[in-house]
PDB file of N, CA and C in Angstrom:
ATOM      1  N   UNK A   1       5.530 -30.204  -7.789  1.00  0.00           N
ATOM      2  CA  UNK A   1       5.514 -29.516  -6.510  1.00  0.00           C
ATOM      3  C   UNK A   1       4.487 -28.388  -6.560  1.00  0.00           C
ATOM      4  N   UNK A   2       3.667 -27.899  -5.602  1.00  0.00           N
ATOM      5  CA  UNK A   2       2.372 -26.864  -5.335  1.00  0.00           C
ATOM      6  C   UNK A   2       3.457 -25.758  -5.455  1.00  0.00           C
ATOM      7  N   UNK A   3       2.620 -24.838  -6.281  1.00  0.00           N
ATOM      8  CA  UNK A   3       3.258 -23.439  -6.560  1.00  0.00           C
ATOM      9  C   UNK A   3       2.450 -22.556  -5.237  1.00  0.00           C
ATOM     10  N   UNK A   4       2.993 -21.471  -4.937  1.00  0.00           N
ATOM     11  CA  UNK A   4       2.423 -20.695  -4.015  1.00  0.00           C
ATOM     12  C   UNK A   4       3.003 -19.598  -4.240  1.00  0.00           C
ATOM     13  N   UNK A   5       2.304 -18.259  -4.680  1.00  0.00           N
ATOM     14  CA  UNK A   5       2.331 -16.956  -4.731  1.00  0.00           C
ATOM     15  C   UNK A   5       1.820 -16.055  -3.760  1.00  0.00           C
ATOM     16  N   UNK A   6       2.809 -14.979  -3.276  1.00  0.00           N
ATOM     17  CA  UNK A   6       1.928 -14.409  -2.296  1.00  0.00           C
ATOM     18  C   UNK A   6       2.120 -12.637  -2.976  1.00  0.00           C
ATOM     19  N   UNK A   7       0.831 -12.377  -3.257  1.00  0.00           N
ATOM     20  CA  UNK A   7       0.345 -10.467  -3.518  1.00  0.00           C
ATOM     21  C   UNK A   7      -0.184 -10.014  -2.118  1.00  0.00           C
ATOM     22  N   UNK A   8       0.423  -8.574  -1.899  1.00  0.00           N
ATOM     23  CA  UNK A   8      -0.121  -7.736  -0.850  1.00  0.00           C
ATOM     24  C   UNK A   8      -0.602  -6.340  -1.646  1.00  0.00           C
ATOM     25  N   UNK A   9      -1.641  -5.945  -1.030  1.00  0.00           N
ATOM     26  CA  UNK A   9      -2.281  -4.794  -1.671  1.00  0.00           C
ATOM     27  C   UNK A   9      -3.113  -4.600  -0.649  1.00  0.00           C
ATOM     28  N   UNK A  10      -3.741  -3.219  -1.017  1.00  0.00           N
ATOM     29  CA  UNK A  10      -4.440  -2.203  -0.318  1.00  0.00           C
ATOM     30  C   UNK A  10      -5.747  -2.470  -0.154  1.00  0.00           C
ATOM     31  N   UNK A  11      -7.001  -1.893   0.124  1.00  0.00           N
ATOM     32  CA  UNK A  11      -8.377  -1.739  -0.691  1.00  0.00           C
ATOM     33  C   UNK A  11      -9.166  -1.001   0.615  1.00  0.00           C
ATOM     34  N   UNK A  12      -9.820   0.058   0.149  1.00  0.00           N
ATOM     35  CA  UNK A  12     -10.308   1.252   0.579  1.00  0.00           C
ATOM     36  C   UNK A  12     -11.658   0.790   0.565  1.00  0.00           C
ATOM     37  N   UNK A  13     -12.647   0.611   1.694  1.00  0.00           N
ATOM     38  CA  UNK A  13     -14.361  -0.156   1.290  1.00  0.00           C
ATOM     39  C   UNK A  13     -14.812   1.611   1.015  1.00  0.00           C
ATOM     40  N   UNK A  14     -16.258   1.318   0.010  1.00  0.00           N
ATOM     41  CA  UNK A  14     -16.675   2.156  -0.332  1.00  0.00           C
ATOM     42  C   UNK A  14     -18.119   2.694   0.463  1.00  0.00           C
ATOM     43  N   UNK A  15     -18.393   2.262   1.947  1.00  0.00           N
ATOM     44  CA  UNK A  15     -18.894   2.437   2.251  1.00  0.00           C
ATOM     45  C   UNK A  15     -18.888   1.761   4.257  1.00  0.00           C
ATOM     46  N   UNK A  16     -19.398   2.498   4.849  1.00  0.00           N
ATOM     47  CA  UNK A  16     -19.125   2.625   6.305  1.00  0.00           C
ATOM     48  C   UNK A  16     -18.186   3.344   6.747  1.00  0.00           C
ATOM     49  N   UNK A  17     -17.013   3.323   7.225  1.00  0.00           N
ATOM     50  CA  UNK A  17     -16.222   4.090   7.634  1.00  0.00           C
ATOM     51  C   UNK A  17     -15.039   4.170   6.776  1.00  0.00           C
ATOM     52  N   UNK A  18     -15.006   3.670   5.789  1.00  0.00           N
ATOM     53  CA  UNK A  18     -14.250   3.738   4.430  1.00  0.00           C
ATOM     54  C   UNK A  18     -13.052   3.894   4.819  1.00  0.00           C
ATOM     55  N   UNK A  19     -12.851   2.746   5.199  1.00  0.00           N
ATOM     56  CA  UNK A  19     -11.184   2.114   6.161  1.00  0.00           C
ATOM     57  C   UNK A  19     -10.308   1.671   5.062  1.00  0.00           C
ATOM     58  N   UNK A  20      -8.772   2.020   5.093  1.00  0.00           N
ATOM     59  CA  UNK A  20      -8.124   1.400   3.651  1.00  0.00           C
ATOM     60  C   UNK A  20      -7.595   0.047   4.806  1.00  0.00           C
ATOM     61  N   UNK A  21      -8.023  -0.872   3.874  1.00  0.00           N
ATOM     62  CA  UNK A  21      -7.380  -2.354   4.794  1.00  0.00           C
ATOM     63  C   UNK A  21      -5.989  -2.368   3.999  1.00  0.00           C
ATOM     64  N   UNK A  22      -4.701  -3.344   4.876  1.00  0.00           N
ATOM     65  CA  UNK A  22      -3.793  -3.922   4.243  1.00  0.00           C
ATOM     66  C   UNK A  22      -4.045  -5.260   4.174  1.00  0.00           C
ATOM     67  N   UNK A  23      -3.749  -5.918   2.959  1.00  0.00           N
ATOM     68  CA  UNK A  23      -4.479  -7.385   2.852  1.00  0.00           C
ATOM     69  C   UNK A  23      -3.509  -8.327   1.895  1.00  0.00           C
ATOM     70  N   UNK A  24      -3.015  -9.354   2.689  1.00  0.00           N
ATOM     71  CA  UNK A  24      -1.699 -10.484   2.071  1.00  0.00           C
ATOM     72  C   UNK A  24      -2.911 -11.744   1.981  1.00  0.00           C
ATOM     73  N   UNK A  25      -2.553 -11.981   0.353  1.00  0.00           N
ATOM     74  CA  UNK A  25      -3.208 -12.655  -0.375  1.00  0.00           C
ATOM     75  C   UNK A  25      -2.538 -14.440  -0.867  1.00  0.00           C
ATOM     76  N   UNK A  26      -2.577 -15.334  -0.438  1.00  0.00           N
ATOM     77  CA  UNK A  26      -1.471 -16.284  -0.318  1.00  0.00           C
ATOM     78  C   UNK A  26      -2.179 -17.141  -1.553  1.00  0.00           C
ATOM     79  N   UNK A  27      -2.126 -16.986  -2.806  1.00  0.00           N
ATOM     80  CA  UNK A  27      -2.414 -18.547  -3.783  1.00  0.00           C
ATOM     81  C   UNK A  27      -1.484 -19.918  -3.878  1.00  0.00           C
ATOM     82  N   UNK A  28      -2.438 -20.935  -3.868  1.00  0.00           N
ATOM     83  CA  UNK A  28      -1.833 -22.000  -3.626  1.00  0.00           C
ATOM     84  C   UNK A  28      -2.200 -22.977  -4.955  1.00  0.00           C
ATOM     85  N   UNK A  29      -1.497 -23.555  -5.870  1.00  0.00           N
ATOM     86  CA  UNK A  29      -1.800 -23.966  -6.920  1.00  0.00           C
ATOM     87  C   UNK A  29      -0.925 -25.690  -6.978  1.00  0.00           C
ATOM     88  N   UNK A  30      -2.152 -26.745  -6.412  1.00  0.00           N
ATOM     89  CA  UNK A  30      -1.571 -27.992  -6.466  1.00  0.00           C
ATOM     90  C   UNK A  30      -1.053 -28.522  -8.032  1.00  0.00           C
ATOM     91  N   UNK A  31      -0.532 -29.823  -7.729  1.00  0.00           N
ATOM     92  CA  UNK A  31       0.104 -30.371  -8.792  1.00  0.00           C
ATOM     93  C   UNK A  31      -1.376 -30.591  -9.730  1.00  0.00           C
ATOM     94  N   UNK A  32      -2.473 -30.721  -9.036  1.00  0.00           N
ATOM     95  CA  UNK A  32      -3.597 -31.570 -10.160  1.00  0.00           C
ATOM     96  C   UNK A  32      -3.995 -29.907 -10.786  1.00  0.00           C
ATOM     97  N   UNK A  33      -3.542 -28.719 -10.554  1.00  0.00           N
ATOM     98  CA  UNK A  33      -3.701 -27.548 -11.145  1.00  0.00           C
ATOM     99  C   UNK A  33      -4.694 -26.564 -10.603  1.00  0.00           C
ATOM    100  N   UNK A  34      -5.295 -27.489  -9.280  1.00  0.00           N
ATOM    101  CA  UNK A  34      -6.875 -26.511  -8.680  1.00  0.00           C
ATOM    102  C   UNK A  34      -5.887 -25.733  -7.915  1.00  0.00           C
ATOM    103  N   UNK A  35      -7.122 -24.862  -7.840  1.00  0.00           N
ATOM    104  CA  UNK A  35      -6.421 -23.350  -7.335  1.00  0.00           C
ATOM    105  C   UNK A  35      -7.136 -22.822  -5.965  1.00  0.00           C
ATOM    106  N   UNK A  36      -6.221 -22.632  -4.863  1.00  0.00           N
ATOM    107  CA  UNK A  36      -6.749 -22.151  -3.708  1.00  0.00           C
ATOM    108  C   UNK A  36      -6.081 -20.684  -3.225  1.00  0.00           C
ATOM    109  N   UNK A  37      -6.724 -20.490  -2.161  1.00  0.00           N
ATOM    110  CA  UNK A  37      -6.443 -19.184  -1.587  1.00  0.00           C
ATOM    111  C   UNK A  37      -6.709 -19.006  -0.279  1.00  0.00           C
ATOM    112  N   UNK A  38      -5.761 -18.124   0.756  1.00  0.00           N
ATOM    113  CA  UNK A  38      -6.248 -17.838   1.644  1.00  0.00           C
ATOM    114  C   UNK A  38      -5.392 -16.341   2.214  1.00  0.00           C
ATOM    115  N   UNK A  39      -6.521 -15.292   2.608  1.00  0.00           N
ATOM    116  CA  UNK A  39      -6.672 -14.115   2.928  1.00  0.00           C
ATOM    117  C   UNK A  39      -6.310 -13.733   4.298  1.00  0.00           C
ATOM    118  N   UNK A  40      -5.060 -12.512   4.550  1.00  0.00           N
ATOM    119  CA  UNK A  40      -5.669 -12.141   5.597  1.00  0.00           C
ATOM    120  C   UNK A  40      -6.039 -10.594   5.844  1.00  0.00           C
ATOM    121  N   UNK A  41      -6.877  -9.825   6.208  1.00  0.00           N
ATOM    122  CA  UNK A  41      -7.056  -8.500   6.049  1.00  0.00           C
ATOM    123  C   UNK A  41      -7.107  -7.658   7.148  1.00  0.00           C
ATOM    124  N   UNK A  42      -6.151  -7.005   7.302  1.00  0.00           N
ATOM    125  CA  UNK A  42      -5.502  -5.921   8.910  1.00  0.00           C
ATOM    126  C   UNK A  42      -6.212  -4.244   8.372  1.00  0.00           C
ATOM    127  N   UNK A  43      -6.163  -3.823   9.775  1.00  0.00           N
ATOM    128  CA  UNK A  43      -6.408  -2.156   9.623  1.00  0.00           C
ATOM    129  C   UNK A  43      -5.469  -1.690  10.817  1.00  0.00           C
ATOM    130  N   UNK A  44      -4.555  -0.677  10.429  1.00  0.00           N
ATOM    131  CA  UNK A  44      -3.654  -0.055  11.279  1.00  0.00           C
ATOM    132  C   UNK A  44      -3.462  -1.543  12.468  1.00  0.00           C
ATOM    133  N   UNK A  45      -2.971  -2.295  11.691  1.00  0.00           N
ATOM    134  CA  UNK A  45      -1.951  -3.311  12.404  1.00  0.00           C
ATOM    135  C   UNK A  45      -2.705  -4.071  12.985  1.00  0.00           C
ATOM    136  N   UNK A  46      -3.956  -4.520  12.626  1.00  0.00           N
ATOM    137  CA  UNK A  46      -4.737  -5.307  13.787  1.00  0.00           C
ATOM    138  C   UNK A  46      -6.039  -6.109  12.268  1.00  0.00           C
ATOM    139  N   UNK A  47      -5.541  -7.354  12.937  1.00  0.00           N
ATOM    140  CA  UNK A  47      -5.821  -7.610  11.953  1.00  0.00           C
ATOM    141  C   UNK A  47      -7.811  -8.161  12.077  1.00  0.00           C
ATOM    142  N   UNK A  48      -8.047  -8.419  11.162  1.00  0.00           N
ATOM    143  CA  UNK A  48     -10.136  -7.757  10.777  1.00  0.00           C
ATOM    144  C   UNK A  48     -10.794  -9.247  10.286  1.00  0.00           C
ATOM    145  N   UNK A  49      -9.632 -10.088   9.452  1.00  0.00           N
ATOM    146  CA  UNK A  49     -10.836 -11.139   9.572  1.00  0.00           C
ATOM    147  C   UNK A  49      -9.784 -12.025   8.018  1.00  0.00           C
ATOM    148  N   UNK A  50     -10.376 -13.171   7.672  1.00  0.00           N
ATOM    149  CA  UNK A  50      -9.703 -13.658   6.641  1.00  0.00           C
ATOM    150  C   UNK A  50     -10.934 -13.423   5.568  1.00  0.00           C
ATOM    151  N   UNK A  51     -12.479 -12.770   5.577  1.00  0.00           N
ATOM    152  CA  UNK A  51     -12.953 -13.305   4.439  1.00  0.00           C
ATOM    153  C   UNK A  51     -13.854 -14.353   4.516  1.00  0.00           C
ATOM    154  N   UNK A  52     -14.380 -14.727   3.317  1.00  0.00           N
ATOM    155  CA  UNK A  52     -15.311 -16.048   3.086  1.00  0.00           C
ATOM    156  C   UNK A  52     -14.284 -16.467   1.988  1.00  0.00           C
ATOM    157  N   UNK A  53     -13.585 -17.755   2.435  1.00  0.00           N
ATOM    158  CA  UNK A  53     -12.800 -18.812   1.354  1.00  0.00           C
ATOM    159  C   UNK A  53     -14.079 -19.900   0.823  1.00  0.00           C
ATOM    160  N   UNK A  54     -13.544 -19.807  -0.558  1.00  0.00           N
ATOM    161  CA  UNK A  54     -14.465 -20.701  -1.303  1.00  0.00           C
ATOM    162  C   UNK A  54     -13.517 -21.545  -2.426  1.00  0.00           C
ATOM    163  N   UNK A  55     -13.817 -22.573  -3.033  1.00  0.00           N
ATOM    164  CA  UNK A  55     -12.957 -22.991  -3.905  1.00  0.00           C
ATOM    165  C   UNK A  55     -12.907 -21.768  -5.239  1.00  0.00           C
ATOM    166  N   UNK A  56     -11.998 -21.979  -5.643  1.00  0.00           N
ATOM    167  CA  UNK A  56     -11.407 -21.190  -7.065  1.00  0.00           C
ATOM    168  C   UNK A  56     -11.875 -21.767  -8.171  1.00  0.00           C
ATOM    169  N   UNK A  57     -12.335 -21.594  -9.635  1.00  0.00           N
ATOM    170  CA  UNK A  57     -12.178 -22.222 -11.157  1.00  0.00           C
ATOM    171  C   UNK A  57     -11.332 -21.216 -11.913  1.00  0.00           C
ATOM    172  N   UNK A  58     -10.494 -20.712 -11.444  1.00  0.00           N
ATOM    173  CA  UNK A  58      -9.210 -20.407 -11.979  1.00  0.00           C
ATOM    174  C   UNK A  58      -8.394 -21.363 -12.070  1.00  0.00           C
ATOM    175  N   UNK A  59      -7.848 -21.481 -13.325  1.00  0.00           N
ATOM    176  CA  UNK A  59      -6.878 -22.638 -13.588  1.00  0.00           C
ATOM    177  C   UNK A  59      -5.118 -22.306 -13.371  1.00  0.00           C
ATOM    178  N   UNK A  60      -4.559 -20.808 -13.550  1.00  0.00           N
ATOM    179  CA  UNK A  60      -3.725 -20.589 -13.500  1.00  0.00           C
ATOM    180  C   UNK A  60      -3.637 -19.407 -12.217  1.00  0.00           C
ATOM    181  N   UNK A  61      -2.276 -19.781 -11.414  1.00  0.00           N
ATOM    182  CA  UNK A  61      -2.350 -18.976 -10.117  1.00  0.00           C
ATOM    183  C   UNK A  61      -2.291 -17.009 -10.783  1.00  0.00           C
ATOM    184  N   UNK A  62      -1.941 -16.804 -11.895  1.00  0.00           N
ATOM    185  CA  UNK A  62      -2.280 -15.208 -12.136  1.00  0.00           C
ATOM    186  C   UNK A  62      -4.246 -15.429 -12.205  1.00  0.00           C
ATOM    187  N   UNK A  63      -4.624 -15.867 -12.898  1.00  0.00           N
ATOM    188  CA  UNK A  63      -6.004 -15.736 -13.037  1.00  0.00           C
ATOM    189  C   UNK A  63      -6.674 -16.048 -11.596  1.00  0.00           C
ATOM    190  N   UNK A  64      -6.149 -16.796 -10.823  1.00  0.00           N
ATOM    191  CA  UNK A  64      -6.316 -17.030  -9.280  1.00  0.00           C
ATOM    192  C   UNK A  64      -6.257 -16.059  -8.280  1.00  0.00           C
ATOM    193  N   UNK A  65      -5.047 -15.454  -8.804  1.00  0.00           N
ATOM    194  CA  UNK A  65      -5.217 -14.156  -8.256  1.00  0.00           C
ATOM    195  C   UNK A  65      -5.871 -12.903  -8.334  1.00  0.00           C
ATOM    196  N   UNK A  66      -6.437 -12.704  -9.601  1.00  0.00           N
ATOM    197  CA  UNK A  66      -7.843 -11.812  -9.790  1.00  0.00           C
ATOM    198  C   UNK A  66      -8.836 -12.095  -9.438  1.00  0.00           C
ATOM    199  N   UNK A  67      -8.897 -13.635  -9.452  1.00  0.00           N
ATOM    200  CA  UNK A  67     -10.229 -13.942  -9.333  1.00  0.00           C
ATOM    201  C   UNK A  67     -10.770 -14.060  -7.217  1.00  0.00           C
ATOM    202  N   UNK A  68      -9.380 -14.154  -6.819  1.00  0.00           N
ATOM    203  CA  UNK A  68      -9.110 -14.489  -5.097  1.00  0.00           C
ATOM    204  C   UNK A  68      -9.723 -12.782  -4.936  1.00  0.00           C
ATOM    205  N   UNK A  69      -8.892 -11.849  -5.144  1.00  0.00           N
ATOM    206  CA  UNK A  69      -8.714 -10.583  -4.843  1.00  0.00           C
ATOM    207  C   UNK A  69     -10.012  -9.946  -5.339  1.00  0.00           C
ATOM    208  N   UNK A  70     -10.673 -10.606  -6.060  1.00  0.00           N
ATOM    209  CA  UNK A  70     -12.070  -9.692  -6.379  1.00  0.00           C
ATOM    210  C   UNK A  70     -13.439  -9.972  -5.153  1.00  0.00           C
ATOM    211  N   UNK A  71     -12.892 -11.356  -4.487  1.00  0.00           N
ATOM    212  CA  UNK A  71     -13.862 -11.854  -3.995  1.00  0.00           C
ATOM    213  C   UNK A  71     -13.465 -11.454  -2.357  1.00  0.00           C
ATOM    214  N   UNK A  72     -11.940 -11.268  -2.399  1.00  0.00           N
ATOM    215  CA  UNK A  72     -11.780 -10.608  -0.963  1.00  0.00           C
ATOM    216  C   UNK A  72     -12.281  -9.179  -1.098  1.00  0.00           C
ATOM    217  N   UNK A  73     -12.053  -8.210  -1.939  1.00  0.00           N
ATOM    218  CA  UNK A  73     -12.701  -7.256  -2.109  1.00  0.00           C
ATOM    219  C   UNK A  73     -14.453  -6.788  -1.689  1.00  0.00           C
ATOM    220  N   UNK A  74     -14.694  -7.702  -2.092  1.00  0.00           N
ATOM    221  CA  UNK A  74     -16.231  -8.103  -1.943  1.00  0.00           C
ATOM    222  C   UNK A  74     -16.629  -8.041  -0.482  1.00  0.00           C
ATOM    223  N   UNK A  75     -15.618  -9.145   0.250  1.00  0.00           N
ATOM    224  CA  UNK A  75     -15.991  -9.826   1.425  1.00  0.00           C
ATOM    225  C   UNK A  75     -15.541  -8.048   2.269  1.00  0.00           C
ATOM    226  N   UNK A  76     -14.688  -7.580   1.770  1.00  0.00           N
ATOM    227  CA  UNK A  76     -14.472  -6.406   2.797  1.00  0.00           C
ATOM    228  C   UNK A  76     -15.749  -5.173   2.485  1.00  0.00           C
ATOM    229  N   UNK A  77     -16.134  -5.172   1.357  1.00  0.00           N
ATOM    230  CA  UNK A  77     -17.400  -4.370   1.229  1.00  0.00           C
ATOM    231  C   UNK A  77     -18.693  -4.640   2.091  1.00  0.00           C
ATOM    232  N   UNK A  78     -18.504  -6.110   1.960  1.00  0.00           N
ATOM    233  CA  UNK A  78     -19.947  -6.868   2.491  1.00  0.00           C
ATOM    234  C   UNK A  78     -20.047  -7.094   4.204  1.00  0.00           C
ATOM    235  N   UNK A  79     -18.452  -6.729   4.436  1.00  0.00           N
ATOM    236  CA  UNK A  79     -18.025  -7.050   5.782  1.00  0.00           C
ATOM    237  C   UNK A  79     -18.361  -8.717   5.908  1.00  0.00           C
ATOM    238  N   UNK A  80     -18.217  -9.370   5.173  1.00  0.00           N
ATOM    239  CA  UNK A  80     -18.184 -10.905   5.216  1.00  0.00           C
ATOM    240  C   UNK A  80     -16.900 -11.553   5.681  1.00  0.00           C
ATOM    241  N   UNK A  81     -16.882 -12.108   7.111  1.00  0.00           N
ATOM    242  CA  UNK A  81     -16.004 -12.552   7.333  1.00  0.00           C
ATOM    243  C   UNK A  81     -14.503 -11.589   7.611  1.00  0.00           C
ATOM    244  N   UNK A  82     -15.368 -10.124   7.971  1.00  0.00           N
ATOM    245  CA  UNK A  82     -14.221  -9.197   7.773  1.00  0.00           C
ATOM    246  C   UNK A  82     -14.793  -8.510   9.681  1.00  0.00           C
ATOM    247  N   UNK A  83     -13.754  -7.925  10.017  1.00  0.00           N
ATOM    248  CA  UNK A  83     -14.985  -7.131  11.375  1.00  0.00           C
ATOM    249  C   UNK A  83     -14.532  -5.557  10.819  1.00  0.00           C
ATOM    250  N   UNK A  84     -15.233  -4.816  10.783  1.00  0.00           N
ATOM    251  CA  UNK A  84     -14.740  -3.150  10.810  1.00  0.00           C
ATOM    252  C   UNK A  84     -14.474  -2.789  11.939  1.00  0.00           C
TER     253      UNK A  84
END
């Protein structure tokens, strides 16, 4: 059966109006072991965008989850797929 973990956390961009987003992080880890993800990222209750989803080479949903959360991080710096 697909495992599915869900982390919520913060992240403050380090540049523009240096907005702290709230951001629920959903990993999805099929039976063949590939690893997916999908983002969504709010500011004071309204929510800003999911991100750029890409496939994962994380094999395990903890390493999935660093590796998801570094790249949503990113996408909110880069404003990729994010709106400020």
């Amino acid at each position: 059966m697909p495992e599915t973990e869900v982390y919520k956390f913060q992240y403050t961009r380090r540049q523009g109006r240096q907005r702290t987003y709230d951001v629920v992080l959903n990993i999805h880890q099929l039976d063949s072991g590939v690893c997916s993800y999908a983002a969504w990222v709010h500011f004071a209750g309204a929510f800003k965008g999911n991100g750029l989803v890409f496939p994962l080479i994380a094999k395990t949903t903890e390493e999935a989850a660093v590796e998801a959360r570094g790249r949503v991080e990113n996408d909110i710096e880069e404003l990729a797929g994010i709106a400020e």
